[in-house]
Protein backbone atom coordinates (compact mmCIF):
# COMPACT_ATOMS: atom_id res chain seq x y z
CA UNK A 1 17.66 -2.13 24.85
CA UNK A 2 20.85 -0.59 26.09
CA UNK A 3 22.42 -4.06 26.40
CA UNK A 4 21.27 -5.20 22.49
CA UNK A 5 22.99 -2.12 21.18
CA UNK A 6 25.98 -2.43 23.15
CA UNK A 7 26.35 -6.14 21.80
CA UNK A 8 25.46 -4.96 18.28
CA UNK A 9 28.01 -2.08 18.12
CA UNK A 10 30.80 -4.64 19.29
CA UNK A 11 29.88 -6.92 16.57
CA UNK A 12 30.13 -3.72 14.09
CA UNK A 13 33.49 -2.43 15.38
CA UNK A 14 34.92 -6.02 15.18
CA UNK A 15 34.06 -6.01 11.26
CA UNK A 16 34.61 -2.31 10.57
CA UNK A 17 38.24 -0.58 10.57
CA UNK A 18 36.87 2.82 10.40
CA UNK A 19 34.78 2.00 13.38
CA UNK A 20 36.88 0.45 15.31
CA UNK A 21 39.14 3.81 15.97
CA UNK A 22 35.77 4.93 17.59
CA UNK A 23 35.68 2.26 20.33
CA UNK A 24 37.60 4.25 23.12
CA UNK A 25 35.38 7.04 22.68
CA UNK A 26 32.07 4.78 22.56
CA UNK A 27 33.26 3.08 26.15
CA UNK A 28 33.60 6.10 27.10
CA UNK A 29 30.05 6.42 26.59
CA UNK A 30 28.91 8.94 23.31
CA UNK A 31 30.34 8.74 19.98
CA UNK A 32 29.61 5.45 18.44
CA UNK A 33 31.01 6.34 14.49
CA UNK A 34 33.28 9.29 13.00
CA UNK A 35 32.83 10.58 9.42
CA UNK A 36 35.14 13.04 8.39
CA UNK A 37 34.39 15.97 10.97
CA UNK A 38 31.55 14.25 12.27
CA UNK A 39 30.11 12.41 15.06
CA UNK A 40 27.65 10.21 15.50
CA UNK A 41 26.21 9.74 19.51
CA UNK A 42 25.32 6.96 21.11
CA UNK A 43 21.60 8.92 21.48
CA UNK A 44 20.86 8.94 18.11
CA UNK A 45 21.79 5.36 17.10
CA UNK A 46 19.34 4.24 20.50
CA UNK A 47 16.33 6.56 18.88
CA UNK A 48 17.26 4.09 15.90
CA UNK A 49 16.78 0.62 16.74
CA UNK A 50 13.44 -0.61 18.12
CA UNK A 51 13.02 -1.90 21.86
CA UNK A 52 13.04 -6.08 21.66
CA UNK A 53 14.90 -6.73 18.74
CA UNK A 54 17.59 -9.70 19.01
CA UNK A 55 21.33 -8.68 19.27
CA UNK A 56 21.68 -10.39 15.63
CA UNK A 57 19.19 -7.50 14.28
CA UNK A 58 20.49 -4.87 16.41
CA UNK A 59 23.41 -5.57 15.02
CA UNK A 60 22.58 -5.39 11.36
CA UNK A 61 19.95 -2.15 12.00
CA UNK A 62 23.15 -0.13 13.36
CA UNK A 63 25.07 -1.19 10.94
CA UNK A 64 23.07 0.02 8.15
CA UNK A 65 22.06 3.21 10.12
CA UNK A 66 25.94 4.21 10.50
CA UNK A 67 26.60 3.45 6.87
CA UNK A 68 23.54 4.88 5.66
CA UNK A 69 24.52 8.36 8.23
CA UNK A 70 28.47 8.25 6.96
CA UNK A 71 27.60 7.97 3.45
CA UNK A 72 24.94 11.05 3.49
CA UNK A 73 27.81 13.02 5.13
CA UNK A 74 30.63 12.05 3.51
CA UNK A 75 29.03 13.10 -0.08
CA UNK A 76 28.32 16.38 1.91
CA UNK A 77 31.51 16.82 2.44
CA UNK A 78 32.31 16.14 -1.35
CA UNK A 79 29.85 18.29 -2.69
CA UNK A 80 30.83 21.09 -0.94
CA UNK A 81 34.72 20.85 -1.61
CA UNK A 82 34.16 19.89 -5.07
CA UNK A 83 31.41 22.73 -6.19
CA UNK A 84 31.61 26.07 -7.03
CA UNK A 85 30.30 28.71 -4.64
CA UNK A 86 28.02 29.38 -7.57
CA UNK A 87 26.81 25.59 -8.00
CA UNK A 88 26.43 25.73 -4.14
CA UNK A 89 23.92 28.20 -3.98
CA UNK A 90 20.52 26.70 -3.96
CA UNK A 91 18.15 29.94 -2.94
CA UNK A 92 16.72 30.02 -6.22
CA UNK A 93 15.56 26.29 -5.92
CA UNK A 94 14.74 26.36 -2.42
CA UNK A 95 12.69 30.04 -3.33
CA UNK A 96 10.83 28.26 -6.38
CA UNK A 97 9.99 25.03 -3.57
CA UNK A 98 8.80 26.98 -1.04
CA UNK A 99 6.29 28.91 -3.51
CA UNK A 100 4.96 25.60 -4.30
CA UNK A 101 4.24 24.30 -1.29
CA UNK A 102 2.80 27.48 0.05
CA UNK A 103 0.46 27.26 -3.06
CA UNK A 104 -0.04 23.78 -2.72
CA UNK A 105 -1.10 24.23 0.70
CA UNK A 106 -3.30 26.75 -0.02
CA UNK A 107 -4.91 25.39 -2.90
CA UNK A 108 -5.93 22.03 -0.54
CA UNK A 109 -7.09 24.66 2.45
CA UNK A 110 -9.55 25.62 -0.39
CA UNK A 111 -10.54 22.51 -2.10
CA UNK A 112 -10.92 21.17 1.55
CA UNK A 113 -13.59 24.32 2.93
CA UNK A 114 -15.37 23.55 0.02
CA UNK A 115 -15.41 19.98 -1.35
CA UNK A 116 -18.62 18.03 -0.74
CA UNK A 117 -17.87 14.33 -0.05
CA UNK A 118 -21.47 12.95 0.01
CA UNK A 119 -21.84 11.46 -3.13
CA UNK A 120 -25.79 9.72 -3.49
CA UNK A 121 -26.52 6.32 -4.93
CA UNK A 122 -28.29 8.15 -7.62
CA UNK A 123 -25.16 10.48 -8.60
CA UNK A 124 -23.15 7.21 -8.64
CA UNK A 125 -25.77 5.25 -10.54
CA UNK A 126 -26.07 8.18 -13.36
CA UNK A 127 -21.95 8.07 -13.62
CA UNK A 128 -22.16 4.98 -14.33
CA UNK A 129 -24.80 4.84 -16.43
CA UNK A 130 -22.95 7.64 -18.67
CA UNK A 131 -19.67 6.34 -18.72
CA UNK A 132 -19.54 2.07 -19.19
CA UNK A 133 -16.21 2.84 -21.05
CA UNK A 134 -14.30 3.14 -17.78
CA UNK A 135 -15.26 0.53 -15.99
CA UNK A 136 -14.47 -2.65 -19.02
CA UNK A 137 -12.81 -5.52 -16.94
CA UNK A 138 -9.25 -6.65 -16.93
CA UNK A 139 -10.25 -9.99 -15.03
CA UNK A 140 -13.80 -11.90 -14.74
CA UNK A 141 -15.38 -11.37 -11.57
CA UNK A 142 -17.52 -14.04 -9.84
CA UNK A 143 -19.71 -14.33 -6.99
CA UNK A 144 -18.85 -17.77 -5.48
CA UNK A 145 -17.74 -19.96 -2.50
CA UNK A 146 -14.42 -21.33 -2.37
CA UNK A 147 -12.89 -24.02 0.19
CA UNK A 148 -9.56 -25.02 0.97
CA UNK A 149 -9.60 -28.84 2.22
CA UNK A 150 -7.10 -31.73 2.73
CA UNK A 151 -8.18 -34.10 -0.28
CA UNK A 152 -8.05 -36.91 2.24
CA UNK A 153 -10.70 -35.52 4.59
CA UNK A 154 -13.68 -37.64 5.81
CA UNK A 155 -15.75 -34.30 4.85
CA UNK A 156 -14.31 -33.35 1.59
CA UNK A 157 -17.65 -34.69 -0.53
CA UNK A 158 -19.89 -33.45 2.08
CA UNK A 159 -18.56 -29.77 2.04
CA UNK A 160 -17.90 -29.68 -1.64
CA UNK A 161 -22.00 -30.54 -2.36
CA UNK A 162 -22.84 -28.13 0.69
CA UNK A 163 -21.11 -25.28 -1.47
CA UNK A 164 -22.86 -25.46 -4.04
CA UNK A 165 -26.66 -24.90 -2.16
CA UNK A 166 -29.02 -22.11 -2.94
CA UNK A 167 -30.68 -22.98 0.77
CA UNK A 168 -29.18 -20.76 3.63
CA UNK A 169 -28.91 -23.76 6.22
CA UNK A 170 -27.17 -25.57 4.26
CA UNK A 171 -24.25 -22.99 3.54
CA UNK A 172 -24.31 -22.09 7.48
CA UNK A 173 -24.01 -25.63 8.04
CA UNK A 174 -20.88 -25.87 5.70
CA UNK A 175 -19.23 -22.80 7.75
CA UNK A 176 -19.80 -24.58 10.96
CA UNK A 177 -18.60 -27.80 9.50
CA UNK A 178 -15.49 -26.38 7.55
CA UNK A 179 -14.60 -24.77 10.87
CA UNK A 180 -13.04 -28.05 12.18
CA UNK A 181 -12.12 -30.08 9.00
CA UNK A 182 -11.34 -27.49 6.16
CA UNK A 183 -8.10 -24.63 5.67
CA UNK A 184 -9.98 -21.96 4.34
CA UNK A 185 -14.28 -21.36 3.65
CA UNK A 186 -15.15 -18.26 1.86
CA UNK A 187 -18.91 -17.33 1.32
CA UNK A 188 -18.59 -14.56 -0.64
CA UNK A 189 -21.85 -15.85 -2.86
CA UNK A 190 -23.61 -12.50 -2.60
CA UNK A 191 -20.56 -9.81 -3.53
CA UNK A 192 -18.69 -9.30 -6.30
CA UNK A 193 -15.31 -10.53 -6.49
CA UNK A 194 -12.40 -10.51 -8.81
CA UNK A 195 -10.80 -13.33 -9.60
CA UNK A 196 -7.21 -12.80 -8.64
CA UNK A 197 -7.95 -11.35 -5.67
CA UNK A 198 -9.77 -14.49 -4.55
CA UNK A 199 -7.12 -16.28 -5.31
CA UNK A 200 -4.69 -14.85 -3.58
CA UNK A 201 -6.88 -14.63 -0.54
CA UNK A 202 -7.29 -18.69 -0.98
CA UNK A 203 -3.61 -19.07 -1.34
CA UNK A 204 -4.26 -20.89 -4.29
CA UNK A 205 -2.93 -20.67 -7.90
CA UNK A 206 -4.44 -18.18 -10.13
CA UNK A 207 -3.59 -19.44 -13.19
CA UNK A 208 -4.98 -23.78 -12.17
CA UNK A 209 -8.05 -22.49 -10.17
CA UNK A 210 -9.08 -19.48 -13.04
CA UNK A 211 -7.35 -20.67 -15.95
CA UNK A 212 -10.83 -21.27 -17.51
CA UNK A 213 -13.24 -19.86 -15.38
CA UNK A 214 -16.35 -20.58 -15.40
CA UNK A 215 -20.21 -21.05 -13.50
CA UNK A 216 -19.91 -24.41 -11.53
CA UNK A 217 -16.98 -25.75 -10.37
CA UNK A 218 -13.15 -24.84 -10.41
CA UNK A 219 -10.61 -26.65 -8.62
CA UNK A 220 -7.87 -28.81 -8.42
CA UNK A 221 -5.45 -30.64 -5.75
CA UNK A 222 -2.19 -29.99 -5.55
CA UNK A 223 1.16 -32.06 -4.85
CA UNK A 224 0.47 -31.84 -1.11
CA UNK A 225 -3.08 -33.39 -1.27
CA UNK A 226 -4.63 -29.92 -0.67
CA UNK A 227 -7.72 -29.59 -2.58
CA UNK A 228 -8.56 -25.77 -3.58
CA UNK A 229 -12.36 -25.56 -4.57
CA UNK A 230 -14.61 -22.71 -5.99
CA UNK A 231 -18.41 -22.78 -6.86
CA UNK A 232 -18.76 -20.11 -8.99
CA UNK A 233 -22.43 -18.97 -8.97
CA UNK A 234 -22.44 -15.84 -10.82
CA UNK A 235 -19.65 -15.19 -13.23
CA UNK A 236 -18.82 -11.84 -15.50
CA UNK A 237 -16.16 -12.12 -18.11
CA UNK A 238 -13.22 -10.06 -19.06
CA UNK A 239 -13.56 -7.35 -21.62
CA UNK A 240 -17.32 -7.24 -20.11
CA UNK A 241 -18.75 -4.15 -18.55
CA UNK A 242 -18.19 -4.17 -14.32
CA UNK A 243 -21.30 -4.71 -12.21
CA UNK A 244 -21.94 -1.39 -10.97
CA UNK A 245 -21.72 -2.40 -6.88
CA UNK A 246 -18.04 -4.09 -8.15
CA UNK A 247 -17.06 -0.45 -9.30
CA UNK A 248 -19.00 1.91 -6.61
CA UNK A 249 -16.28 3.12 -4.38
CA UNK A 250 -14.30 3.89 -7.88
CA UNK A 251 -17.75 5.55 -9.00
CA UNK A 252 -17.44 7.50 -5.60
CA UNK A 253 -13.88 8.44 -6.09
CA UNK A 254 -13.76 9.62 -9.79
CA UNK A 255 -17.03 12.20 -8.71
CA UNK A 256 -15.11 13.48 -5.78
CA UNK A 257 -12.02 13.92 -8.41
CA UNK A 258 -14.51 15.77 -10.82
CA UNK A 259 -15.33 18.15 -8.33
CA UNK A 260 -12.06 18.83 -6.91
CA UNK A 261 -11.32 19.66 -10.77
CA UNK A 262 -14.01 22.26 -11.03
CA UNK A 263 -13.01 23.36 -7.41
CA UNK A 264 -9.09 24.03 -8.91
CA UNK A 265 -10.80 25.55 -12.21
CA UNK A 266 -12.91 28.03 -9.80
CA UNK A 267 -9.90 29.15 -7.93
CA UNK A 268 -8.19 30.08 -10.64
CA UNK A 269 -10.63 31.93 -12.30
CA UNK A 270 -11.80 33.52 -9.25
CA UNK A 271 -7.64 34.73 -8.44
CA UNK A 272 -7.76 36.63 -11.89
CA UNK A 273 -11.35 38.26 -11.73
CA UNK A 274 -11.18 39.30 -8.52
CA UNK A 275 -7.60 40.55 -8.93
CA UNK A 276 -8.38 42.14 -12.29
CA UNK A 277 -11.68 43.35 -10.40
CA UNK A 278 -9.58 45.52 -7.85
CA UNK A 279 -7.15 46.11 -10.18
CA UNK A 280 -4.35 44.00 -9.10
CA UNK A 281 -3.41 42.35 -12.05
CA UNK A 282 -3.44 44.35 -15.53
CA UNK A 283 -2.03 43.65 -18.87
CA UNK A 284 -0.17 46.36 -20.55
């Protein structure tokens, strides 16, 4: 570690004039950079730059550490020169930042003593019921199979039929057999799945596998003989209503935000009545 750093601070002080009046002082063992009245130790630059990193890296981390630690100082400097003793009084701020946080801090001690997280299949089944609106689609979602195969392979037909089969042998028998000839096998025939997001977990191009999705087959082969294949056995279209298990963590998350809204409503009701109530807070 010691011996990275050492090599990337002599590569920064051979590239760096203002640096460079620092190198009798960093042989010497502490001060590494000099900004203004300010000194930078050897200590902090090591607390830095991670353990294992290659001299070329050590290197550029310093560099941008001492640039990034001059800069921050230097316009310290400035500002403090430059403003009024008026502009350079920031209690009010701070004051008004502190309140804040102390109320922020508060408010999630509250929320937290009193939020329940279990949400019930039936709560999440009634939310959805009641509000379709929110959950329209952006993309279709499918349920499907998808394989990534050389075009060329002697088990390219067989896989791309084995796909496709509503008997459970078969598609374990594709897994085992993609294992040693295909890129990629994704059995994802039973879950919801958007479109993109396959896609991207296939590696494969959104817009030539998707462009016009459909139930059966989507593929194509591209310039490098890779074939990118997806059975598409159920299939919801954009501008459709979600499939409720597509949407359930969502479901989950927009109750829990409901109730952490009534929760903030409750405290501050509860702040005026019971302040009112031992007459704390009046209104002349």
């Amino acid at each position: 570690m010691r011996k990275s750093l050492f090599i990337a601070l002599m590569g920064i002080l051979a590239v760096s004039c203002e640096l460079a009046d620092t190198a009798a002082e960093l042989f010497r063992g502490e001060v590494v950079a000099r900004a203004g009245d300010h000194k930078l130790h050897r200590s902090q630059l090591e607390d830095y730059i991670p353990q294992g990193v290659s001299a070329q890296d050590s290197a550029q981390l310093a560099r941008q550490y001492i640039e990034a630690w001059a800069k921050d100082l230097l316009m310290l400097d400035m500002a403090n020169e430059q403003l009024s003793d008026q502009e350079k009084d920031v209690s009010q701020e701070l004051e008004e930042y502190r309140r804040t946080l102390l109320k922020y801090r508060y408010e999630q001690l509250y929320i937290s003593q009193r939020l329940d997280t279990l949400v019930s299949a039936e709560e999440i089944a009634r939310f959805f019921r009641e509000n379709p609106h929110m959950f329209t689609l952006e993309r279709p979602v499918v349920k499907a199979r998808s394989l990534v195969i050389p075009a060329d392979s002697k088990n390219y037909r067989a896989l791309r039929l084995m796909i496709c089969s509503a008997e459970q042998e078969q598609v374990m028998e594709a897994a085992s057999l993609a294992a040693t000839s295909a890129i990629r096998f994704l059995d994802l025939a039973d879950n919801w799945t958007d479109v993109l997001a396959l896609s991207r977990e296939l590696g494969a191009e959104h817009h030539r596998l998707f462009s016009n999705v459909r139930s059966g087959y989507n593929e194509y082969t591209d310039a490098d003989g890779i074939a990118y294949i997806c059975y598409v056995r159920e299939l919801i279209p954009e501008d459709k209503t979600a499939p409720e298990e597509f949407v359930t963590q969502r479901v989950r998350d927009l109750i829990l935000s409901e109730r952490r809204h009534k929760l903030e409503t409750q405290l501050e009701r509860s702040l005026l009545e019971n302040a009112r109530a031992k007459d704390k807070f009046v209104i002349y």
